[in-house]
C-alpha atoms as a PDB file:
ATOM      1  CA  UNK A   1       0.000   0.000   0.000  1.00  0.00           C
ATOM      2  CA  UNK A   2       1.330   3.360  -0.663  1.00  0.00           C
ATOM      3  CA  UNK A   3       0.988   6.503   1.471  1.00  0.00           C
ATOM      4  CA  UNK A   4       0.124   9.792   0.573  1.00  0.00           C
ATOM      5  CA  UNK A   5       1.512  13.156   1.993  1.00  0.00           C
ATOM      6  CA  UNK A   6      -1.542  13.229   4.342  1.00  0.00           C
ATOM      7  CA  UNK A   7      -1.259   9.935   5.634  1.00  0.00           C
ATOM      8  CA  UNK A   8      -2.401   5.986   3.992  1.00  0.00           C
ATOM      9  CA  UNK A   9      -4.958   6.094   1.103  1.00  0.00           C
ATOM     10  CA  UNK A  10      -8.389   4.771   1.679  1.00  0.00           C
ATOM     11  CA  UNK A  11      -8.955   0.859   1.988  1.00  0.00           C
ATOM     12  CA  UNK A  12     -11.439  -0.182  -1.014  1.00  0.00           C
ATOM     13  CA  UNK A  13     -14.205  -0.763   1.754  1.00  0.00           C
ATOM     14  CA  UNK A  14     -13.953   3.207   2.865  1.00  0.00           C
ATOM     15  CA  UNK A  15     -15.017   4.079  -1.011  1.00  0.00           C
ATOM     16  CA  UNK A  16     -17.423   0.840  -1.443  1.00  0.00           C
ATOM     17  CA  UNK A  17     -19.957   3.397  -2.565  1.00  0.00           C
ATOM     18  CA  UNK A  18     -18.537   4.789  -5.313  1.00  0.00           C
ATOM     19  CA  UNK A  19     -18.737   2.711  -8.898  1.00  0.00           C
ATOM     20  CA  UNK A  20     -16.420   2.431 -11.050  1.00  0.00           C
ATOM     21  CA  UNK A  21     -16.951   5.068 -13.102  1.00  0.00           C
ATOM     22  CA  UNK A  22     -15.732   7.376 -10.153  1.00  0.00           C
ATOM     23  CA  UNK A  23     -19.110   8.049  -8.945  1.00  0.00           C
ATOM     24  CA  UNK A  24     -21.281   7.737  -5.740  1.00  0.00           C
ATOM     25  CA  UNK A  25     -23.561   5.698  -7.580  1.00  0.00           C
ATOM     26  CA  UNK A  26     -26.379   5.403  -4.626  1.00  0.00           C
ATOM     27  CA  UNK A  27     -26.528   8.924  -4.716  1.00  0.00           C
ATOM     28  CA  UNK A  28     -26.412   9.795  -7.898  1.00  0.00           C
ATOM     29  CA  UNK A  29     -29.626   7.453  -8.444  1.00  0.00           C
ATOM     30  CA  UNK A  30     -31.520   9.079  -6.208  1.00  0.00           C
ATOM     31  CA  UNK A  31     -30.586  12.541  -7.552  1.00  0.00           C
ATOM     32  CA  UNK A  32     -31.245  11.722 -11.451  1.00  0.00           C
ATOM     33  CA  UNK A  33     -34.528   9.727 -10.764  1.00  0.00           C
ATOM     34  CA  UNK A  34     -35.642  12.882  -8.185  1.00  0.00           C
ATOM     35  CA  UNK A  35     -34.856  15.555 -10.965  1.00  0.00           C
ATOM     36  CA  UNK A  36     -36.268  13.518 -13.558  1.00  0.00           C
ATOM     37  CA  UNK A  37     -39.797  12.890 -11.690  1.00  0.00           C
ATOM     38  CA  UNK A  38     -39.839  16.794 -11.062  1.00  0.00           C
ATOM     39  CA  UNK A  39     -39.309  17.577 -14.757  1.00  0.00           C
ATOM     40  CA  UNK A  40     -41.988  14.447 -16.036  1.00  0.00           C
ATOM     41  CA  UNK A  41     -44.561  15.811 -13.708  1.00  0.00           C
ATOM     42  CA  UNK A  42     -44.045  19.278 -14.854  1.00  0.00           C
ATOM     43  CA  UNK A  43     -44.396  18.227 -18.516  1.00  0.00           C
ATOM     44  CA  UNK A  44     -47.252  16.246 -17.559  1.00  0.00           C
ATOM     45  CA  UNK A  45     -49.264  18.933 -15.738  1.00  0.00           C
ATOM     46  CA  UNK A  46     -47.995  22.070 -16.610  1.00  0.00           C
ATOM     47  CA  UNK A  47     -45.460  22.461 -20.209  1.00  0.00           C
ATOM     48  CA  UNK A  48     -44.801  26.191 -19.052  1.00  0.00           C
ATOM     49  CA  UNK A  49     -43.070  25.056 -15.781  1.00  0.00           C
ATOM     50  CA  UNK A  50     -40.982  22.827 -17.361  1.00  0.00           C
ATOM     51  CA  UNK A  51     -39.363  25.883 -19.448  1.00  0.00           C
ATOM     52  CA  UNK A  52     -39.169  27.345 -16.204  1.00  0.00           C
ATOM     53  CA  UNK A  53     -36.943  24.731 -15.007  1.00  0.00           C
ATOM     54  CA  UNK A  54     -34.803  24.463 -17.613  1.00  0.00           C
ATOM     55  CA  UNK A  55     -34.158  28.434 -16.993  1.00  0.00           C
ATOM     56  CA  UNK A  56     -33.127  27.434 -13.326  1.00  0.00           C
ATOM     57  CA  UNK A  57     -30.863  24.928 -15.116  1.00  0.00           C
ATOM     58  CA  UNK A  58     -29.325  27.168 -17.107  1.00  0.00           C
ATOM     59  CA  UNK A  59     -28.779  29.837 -15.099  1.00  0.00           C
ATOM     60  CA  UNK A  60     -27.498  27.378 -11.785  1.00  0.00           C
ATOM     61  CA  UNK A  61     -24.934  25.774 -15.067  1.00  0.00           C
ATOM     62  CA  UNK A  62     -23.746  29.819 -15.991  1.00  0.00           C
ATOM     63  CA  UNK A  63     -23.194  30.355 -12.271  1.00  0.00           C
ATOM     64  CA  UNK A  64     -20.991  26.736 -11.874  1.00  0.00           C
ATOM     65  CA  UNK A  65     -18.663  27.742 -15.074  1.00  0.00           C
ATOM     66  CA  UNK A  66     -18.081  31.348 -13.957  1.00  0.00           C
ATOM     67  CA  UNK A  67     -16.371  30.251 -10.493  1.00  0.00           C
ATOM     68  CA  UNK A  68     -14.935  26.700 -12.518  1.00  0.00           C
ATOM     69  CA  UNK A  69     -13.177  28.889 -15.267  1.00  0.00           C
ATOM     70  CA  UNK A  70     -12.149  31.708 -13.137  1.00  0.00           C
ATOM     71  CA  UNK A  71     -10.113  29.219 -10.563  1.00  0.00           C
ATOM     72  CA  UNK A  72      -9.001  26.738 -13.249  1.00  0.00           C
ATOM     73  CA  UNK A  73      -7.620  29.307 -15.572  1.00  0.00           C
ATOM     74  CA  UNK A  74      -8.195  32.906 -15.089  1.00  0.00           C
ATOM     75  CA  UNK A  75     -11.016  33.056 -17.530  1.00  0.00           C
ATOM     76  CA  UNK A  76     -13.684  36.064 -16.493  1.00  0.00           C
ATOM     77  CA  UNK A  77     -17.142  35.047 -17.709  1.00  0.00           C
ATOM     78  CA  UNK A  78     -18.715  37.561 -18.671  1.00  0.00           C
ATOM     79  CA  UNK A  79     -21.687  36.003 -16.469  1.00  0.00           C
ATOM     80  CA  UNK A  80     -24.339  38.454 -16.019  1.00  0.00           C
ATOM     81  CA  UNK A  81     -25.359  39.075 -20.035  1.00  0.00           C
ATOM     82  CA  UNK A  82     -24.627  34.900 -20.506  1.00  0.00           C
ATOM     83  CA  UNK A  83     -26.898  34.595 -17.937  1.00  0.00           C
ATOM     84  CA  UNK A  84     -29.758  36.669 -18.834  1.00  0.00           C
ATOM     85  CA  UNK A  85     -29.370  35.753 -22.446  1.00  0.00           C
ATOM     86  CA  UNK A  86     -29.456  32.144 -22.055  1.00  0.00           C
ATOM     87  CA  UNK A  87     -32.813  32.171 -19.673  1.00  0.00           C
ATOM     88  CA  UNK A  88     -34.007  34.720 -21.905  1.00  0.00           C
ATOM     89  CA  UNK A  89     -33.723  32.256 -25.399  1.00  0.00           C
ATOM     90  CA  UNK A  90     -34.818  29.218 -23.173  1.00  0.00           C
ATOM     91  CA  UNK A  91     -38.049  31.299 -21.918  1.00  0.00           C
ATOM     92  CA  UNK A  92     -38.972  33.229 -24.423  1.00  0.00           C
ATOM     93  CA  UNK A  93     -38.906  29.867 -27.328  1.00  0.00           C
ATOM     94  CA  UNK A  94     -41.437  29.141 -25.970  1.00  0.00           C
ATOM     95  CA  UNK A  95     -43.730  32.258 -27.575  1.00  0.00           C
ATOM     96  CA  UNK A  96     -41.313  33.287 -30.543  1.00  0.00           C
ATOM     97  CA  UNK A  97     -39.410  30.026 -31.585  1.00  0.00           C
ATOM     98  CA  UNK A  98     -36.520  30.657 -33.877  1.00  0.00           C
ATOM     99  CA  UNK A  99     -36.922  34.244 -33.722  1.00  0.00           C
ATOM    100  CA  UNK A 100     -36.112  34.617 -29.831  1.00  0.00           C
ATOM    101  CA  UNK A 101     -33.168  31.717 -30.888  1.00  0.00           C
ATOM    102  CA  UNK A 102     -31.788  34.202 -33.234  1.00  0.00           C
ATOM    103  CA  UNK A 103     -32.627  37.321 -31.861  1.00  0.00           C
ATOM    104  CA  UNK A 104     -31.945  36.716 -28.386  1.00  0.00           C
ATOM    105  CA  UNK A 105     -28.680  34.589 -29.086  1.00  0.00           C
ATOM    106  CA  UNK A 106     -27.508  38.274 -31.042  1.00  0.00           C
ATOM    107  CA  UNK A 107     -28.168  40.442 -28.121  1.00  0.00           C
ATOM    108  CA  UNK A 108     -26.659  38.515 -25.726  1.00  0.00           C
ATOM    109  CA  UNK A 109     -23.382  38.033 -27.443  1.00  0.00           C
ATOM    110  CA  UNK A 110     -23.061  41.927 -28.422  1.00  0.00           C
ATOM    111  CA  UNK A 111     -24.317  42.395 -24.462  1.00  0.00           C
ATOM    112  CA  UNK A 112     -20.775  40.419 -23.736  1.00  0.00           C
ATOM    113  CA  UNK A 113     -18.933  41.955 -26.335  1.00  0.00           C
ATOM    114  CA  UNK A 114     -19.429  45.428 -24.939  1.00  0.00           C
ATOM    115  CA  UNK A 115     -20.139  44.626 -21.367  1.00  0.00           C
ATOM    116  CA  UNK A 116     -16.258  43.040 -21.574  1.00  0.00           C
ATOM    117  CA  UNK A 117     -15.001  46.492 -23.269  1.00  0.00           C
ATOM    118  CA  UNK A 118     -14.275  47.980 -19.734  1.00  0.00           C
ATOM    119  CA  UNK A 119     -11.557  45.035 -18.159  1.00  0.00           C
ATOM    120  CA  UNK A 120      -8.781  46.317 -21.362  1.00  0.00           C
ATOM    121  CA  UNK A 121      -7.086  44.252 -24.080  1.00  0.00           C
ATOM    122  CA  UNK A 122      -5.844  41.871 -21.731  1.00  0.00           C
ATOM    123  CA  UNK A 123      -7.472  38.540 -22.032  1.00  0.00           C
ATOM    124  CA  UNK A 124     -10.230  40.069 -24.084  1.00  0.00           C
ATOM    125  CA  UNK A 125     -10.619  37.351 -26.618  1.00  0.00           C
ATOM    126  CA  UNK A 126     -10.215  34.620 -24.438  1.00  0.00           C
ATOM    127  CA  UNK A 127     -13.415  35.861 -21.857  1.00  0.00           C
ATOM    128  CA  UNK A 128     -15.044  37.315 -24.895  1.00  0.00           C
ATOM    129  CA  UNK A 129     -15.187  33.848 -26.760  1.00  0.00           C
ATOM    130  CA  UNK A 130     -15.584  31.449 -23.367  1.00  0.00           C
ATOM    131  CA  UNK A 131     -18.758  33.281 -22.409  1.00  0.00           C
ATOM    132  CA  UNK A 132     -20.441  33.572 -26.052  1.00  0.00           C
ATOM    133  CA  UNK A 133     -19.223  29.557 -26.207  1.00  0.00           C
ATOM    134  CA  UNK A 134     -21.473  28.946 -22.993  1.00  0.00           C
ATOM    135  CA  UNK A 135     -24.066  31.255 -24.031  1.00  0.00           C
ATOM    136  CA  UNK A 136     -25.010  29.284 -27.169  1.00  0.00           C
ATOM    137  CA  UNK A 137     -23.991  25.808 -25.391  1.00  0.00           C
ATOM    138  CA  UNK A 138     -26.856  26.409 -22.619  1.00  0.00           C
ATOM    139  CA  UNK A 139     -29.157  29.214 -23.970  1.00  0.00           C
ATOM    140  CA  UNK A 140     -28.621  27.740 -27.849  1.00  0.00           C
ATOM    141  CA  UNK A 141     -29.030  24.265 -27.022  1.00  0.00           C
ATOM    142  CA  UNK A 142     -31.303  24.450 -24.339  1.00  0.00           C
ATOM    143  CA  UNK A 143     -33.899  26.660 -25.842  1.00  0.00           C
ATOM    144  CA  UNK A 144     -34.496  23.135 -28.590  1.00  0.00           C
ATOM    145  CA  UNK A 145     -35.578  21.587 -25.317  1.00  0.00           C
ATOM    146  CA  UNK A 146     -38.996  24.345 -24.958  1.00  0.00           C
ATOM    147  CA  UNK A 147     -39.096  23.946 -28.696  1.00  0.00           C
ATOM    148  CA  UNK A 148     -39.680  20.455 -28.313  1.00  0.00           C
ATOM    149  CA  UNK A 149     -42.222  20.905 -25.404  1.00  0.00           C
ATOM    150  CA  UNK A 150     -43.712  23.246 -27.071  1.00  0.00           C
ATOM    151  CA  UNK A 151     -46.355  22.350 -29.836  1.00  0.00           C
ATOM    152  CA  UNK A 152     -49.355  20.246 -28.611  1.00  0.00           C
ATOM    153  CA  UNK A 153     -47.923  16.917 -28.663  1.00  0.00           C
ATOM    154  CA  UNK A 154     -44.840  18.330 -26.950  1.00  0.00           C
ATOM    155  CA  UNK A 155     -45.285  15.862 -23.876  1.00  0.00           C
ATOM    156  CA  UNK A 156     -45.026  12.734 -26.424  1.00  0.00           C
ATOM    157  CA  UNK A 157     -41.493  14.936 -28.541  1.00  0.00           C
ATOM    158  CA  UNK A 158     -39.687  15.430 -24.829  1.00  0.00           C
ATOM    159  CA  UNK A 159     -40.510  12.061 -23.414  1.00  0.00           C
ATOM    160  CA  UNK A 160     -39.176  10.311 -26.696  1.00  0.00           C
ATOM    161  CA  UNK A 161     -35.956  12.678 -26.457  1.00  0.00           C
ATOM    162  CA  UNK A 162     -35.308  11.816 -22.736  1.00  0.00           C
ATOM    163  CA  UNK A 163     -35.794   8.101 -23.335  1.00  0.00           C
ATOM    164  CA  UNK A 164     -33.269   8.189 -26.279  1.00  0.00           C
ATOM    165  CA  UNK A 165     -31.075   9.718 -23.993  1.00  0.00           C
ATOM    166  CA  UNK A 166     -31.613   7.640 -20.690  1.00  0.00           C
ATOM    167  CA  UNK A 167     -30.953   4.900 -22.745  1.00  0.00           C
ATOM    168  CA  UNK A 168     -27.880   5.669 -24.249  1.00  0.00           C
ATOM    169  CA  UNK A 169     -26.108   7.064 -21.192  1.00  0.00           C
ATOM    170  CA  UNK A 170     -27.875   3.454 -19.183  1.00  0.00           C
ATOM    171  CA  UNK A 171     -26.892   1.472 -21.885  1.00  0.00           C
ATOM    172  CA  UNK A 172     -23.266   2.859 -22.374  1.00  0.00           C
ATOM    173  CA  UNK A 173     -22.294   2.594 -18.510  1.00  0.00           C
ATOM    174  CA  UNK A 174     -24.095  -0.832 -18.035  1.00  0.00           C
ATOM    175  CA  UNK A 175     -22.203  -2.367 -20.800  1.00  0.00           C
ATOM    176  CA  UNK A 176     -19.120  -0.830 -20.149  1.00  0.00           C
ATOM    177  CA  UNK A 177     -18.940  -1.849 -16.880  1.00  0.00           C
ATOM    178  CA  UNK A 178     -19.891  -5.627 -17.059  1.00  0.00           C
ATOM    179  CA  UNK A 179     -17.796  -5.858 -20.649  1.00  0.00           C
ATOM    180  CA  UNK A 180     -15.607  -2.481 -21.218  1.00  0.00           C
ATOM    181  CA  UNK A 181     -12.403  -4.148 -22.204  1.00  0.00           C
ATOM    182  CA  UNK A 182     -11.488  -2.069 -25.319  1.00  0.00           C
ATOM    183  CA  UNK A 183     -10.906   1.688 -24.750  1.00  0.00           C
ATOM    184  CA  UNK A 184     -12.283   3.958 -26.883  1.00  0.00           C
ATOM    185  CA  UNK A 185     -10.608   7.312 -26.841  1.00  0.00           C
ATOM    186  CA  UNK A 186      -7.958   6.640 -23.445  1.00  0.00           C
ATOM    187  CA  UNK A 187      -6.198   9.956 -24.506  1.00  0.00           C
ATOM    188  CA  UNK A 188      -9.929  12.151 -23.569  1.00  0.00           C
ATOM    189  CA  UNK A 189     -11.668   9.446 -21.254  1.00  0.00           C
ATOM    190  CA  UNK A 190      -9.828   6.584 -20.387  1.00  0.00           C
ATOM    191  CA  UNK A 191     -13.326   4.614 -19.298  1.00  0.00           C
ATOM    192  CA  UNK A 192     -15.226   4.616 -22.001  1.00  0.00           C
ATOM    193  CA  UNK A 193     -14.806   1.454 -24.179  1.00  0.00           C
ATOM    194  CA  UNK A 194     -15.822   0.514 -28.063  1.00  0.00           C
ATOM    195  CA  UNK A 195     -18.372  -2.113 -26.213  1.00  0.00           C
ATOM    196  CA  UNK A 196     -19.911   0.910 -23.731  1.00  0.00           C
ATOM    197  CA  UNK A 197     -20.561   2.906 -27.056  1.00  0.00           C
ATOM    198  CA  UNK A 198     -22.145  -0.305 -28.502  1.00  0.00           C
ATOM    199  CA  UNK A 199     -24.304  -0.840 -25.787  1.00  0.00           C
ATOM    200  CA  UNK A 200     -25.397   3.013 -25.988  1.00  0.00           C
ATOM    201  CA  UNK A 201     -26.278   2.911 -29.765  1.00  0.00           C
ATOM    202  CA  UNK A 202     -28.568  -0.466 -29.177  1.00  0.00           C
ATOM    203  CA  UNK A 203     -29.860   0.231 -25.873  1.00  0.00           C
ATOM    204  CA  UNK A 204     -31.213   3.721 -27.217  1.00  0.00           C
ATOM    205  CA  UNK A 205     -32.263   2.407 -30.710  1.00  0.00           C
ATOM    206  CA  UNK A 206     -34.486   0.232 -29.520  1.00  0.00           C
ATOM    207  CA  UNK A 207     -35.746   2.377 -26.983  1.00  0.00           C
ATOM    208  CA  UNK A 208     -36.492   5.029 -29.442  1.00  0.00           C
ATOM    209  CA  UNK A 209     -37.915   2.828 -31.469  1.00  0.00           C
ATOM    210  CA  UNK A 210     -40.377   1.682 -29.168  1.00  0.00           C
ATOM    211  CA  UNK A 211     -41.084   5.064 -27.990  1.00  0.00           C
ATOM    212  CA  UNK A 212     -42.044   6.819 -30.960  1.00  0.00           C
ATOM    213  CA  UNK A 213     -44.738   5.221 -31.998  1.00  0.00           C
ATOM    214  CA  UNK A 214     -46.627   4.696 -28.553  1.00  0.00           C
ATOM    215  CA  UNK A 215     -46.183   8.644 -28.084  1.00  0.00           C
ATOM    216  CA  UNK A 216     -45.937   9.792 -31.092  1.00  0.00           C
ATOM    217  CA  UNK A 217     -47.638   7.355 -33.279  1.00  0.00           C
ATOM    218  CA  UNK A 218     -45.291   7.108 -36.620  1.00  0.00           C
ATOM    219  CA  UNK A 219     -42.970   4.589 -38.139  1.00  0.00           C
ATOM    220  CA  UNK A 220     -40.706   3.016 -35.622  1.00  0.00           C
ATOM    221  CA  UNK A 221     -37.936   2.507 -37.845  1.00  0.00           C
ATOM    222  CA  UNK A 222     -38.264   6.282 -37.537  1.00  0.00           C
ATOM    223  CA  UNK A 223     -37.346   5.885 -33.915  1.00  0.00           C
ATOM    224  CA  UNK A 224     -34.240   3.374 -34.461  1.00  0.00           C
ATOM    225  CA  UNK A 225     -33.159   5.773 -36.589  1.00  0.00           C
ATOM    226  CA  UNK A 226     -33.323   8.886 -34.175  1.00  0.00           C
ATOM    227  CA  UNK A 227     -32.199   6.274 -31.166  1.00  0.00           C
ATOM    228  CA  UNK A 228     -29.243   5.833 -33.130  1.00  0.00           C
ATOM    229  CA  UNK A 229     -28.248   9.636 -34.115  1.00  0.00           C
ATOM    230  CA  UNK A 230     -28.979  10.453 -30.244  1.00  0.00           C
ATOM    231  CA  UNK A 231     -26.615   7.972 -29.026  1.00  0.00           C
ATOM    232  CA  UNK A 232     -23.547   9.435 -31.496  1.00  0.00           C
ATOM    233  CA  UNK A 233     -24.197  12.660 -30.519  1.00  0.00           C
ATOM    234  CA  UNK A 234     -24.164  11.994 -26.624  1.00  0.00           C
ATOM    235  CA  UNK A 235     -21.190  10.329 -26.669  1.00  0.00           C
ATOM    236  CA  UNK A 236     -19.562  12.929 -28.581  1.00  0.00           C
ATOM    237  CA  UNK A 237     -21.017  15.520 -26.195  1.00  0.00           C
ATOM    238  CA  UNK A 238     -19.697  13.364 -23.345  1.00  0.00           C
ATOM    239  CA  UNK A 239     -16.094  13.379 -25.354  1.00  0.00           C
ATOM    240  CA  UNK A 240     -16.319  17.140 -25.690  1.00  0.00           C
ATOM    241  CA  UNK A 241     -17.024  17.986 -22.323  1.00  0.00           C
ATOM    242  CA  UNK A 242     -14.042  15.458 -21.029  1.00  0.00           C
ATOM    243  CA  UNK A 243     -11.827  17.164 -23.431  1.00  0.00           C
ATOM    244  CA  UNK A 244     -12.745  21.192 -22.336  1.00  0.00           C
ATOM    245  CA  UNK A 245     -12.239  19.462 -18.438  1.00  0.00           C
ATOM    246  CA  UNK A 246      -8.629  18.404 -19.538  1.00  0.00           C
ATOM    247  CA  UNK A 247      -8.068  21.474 -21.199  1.00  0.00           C
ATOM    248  CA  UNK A 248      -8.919  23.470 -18.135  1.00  0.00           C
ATOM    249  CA  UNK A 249      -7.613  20.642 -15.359  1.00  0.00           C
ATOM    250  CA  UNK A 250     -10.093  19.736 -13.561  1.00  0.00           C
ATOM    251  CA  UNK A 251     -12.010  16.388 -12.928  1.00  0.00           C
ATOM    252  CA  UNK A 252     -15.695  17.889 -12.598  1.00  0.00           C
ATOM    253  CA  UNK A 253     -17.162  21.086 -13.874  1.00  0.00           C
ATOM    254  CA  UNK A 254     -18.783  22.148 -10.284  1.00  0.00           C
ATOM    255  CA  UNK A 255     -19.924  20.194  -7.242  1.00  0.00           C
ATOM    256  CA  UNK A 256     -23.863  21.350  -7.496  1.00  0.00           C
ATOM    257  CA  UNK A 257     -25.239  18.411  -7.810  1.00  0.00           C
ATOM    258  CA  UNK A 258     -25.015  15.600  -5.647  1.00  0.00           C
ATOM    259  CA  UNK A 259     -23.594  11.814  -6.842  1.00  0.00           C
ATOM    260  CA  UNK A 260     -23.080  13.591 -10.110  1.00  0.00           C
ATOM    261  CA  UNK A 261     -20.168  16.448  -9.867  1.00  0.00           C
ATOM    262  CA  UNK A 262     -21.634  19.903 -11.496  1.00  0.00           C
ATOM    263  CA  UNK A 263     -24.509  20.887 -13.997  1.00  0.00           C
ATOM    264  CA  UNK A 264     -22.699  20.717 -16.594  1.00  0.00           C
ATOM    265  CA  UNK A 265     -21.563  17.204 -16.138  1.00  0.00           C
ATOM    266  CA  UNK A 266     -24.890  16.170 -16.039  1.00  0.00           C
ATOM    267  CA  UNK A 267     -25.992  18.370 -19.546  1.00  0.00           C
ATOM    268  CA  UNK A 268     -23.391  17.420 -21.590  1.00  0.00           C
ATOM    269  CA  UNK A 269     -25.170  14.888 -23.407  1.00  0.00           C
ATOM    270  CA  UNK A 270     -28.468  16.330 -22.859  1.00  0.00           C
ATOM    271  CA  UNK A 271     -28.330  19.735 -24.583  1.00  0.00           C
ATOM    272  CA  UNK A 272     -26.698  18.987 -28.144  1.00  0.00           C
ATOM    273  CA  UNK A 273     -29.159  15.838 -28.168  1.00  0.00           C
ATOM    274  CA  UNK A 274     -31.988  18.533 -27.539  1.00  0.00           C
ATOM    275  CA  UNK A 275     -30.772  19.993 -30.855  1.00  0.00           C
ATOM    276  CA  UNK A 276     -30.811  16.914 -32.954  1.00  0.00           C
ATOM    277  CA  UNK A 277     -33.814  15.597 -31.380  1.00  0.00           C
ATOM    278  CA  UNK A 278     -35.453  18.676 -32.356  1.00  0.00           C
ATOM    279  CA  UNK A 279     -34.091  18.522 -35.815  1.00  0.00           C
ATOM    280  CA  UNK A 280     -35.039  14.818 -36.620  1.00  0.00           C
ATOM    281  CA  UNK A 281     -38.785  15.023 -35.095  1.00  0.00           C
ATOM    282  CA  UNK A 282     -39.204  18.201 -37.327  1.00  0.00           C
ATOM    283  CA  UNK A 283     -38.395  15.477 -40.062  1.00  0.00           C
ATOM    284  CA  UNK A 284     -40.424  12.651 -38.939  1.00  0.00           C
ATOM    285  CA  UNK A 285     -43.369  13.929 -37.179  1.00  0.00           C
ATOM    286  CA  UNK A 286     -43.981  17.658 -38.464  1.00  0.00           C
ATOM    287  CA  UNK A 287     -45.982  19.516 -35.703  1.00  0.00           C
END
């Protein structure tokens, strides 16, 4: 056994509660299947609330990633017109669509580009870009989540998004845990294995595909074929995020939610599927 500075590491019974993906998995459970009742009930009962909470999301994420950049690496977030502008876009889908997308994602970046004009030349760029990056990561991607919730069948579009996505992320870790033996990219995330990714694309193809038409009532090979696009792009998300983490040096972007690390650990799949999700039920089942 070796010792650390501060004394003996832990014996494997002190951290039986964390899996081995690095997590406190007990926890974790609870948290995800808490959040996710809040958010089902709210798209069950009341669409409008759901928005709501996807605000709080976004704005809780904003708040993580101005403290995580600033202590990692100096970076000021311009955090007050991200912040505003990303609730804003998320919100205000809901009434205008693409219009507040557009219009709101334009304000908000020209809010940070001349809200940053006062701190000088120094490390302009580098704030200037990190906080439009988040803006259109949370307020961008996020605001495809209202659109999705939005028309009248929107409880059927979210529901078939979230299972694509449950699946995938159940699917991946399940597999890769009881058969991960052949790494995938070990240079970004050293867990993730070639048979984790195959158990995402199958588990979430045929959940999609089962999904779609029981909510929405169309073609299932429809669904496989969504099930399948969802489960590329949340791995990639998942890749992205654990490359910007390296990049910045740290192992989680916040501590905000329980079992889980920070928002932003927890969205990184979520928000560009919400985007692609949107995109292919537009395609499949026009509203």
């Amino acid at each position: 056994m070796t010792s650390s500075p501060s004394g003996p590491e832990p014996s494997p019974a002190v951290g039986a509660r964390t899996s081995r993906a690095g997590r406190d998995l007990p926890t974790a459970i609870g948290v995800g299947v808490g959040v996710g009742a809040i958010a089902i009930a709210l798209i069950a009962v009341w669409r409008p609330g759901f928005v709501g909470l996807i605000a709080v999301v976004m704005a809780a994420a904003v708040w993580e990633m101005r403290d995580t950049l600033r202590r990692a690496r100096g970076v000021a977030v311009v955090w007050l017109p991200v912040m505003v502008g990303a609730v804003a876009v998320v919100v205000c889908a809901w009434w205008w669509g693409h219009q507040a997308q557009g219009i709101g994602l334009a304000i908000a970046a020209l809010a940070v580009m001349f809200s940053r004009l006062r701190g000088g030349a120094d490390g302009y760029l580098t704030d200037v870009t990190a906080s439009i990056f988040l803006l259109v990561y949370l307020g961008g991607f996020g605001s495809f989540a209202t659109l999705l919730v939005q028309p009248t069948d929107g409880f059927g579009r979210i529901l078939v998004f979230l299972i694509a996505v449950v699946c995938s992320d159940t699917g991946g870790y399940a597999v890769g845990v009881l058969l991960g033996r052949h790494p995938m990219a070990p240079s970004i995330s050293p867990k993730k294995s070639w048979e984790g990714f195959a158990g995402s694309v199958v588990a979430a193809t045929a959940g999609a595909a089962i999904a779609l038409p029981l909510l929405l009532h169309t073609h299932w090979w429809y669904g496989a074929i969504l099930g399948a696009v969802i489960a590329l792009v949340a791995v990639g998300g998942d890749l992205a995020e654990s490359l910007i983490k390296r990049d910045i040096g740290v192992k989680d972007m916040g501590t905000l939610v329980p079992g889980h690390g920070g928002v932003m650990d927890r969205l990184d799949s979520l928000l560009p599927c919400a985007a692609v999700s949107w995109i292919l039920l537009a395609l499949f089942v026009p509203a």
